[in-house]
C-alpha atoms as a PDB file:
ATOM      1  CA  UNK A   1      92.219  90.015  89.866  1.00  0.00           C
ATOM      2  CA  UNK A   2      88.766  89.295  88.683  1.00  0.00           C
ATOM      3  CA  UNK A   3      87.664  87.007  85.824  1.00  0.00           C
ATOM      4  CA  UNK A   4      88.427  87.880  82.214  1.00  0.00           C
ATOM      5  CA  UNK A   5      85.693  87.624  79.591  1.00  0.00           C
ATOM      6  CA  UNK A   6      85.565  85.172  77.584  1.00  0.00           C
ATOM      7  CA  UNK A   7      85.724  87.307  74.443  1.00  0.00           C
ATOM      8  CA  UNK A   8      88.645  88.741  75.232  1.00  0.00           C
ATOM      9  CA  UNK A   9      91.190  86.066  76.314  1.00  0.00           C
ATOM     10  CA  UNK A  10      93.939  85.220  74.157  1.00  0.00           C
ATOM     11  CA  UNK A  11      93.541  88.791  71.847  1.00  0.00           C
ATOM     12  CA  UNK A  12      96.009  91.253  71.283  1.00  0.00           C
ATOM     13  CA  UNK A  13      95.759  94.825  72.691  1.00  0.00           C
ATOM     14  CA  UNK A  14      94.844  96.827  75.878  1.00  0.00           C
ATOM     15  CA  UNK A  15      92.584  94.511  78.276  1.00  0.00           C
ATOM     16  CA  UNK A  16      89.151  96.047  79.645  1.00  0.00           C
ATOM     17  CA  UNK A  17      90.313  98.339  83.014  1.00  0.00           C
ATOM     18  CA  UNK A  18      87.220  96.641  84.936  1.00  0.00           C
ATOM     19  CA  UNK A  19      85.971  93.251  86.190  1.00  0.00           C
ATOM     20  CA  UNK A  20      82.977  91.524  85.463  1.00  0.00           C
ATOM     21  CA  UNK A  21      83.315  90.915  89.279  1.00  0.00           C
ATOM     22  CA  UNK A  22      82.233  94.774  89.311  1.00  0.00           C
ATOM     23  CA  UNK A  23      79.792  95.242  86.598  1.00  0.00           C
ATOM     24  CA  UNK A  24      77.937  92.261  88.002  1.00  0.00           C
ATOM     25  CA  UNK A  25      78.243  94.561  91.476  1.00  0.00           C
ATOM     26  CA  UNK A  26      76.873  97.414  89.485  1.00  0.00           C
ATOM     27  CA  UNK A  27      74.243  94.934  87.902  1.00  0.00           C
ATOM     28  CA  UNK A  28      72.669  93.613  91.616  1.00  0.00           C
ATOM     29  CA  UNK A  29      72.684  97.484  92.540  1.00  0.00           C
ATOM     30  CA  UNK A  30      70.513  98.097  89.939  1.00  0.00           C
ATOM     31  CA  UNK A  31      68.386  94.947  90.023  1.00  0.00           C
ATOM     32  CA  UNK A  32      67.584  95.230  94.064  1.00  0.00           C
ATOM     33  CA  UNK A  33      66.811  99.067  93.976  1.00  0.00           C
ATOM     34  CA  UNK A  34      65.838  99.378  90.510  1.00  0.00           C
ATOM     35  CA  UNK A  35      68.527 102.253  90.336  1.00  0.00           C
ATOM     36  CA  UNK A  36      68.557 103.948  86.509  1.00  0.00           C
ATOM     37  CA  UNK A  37      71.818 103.714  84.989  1.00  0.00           C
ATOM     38  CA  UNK A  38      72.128 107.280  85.167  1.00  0.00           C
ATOM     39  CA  UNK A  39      71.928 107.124  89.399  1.00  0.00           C
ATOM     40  CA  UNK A  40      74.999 104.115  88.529  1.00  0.00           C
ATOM     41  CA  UNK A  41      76.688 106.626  86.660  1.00  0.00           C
ATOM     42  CA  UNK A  42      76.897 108.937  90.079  1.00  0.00           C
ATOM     43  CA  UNK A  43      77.289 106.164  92.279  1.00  0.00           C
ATOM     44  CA  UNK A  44      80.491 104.909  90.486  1.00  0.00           C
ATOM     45  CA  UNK A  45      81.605 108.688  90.305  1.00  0.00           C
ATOM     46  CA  UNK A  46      81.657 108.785  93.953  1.00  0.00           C
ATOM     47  CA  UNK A  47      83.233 105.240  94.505  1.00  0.00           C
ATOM     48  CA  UNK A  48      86.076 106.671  92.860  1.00  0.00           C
ATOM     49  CA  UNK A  49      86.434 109.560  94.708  1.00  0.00           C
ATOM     50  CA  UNK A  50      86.403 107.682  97.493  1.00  0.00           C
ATOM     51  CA  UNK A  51      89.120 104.932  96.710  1.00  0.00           C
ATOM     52  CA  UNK A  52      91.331 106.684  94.114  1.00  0.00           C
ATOM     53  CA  UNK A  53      91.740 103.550  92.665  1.00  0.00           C
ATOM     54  CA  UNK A  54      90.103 103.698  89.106  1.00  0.00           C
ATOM     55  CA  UNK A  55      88.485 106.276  86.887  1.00  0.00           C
ATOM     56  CA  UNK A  56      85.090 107.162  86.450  1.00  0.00           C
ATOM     57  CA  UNK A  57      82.856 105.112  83.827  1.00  0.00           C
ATOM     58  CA  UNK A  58      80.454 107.237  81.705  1.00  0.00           C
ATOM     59  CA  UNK A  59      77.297 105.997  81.367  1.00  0.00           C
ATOM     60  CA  UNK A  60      77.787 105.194  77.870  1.00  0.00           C
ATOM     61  CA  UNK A  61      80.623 102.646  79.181  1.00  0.00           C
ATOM     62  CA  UNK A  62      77.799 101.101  82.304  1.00  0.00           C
ATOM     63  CA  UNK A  63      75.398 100.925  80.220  1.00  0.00           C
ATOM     64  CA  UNK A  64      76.743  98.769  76.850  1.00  0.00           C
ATOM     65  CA  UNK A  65      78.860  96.842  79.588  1.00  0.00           C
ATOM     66  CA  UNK A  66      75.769  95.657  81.391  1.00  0.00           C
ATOM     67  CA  UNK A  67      73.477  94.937  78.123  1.00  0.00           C
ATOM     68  CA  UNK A  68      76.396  93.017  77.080  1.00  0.00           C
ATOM     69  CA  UNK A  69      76.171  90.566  80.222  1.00  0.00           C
END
């Protein structure tokens, strides 16, 4: 499993369904190609189409996620 941010260890309810491991991914995808968050939006859309493993983020979620960091 991936790290945990600091913010939320030790509280009480439902813990974020992504790694920073993979926003930081998302992050050097947009840094070396200077991809719009948008363009992430797609790209993450189709990585999980591909895998099946997790749900689509909106852009919304990418976007405050990444500001955040």
């Amino acid at each position: 499993m991936g790290k945990i941010p600091k913010a939320r260890e030790g509280k009480i309810g439902k813990p974020y369904e992504y790694t920073i491991d993979y926003f930081e991914f998302l992050m050097n995808i947009r840094a070396l190609w200077n991809v719009p968050f948008r363009v992430l939006e797609s790209f993450v859309r189709i990585l999980s189409k591909i895998t099946g493993k997790f749900r689509p983020l909106t852009y919304v979620a990418i976007f405050k996620r990444i500001r955040k960091m």
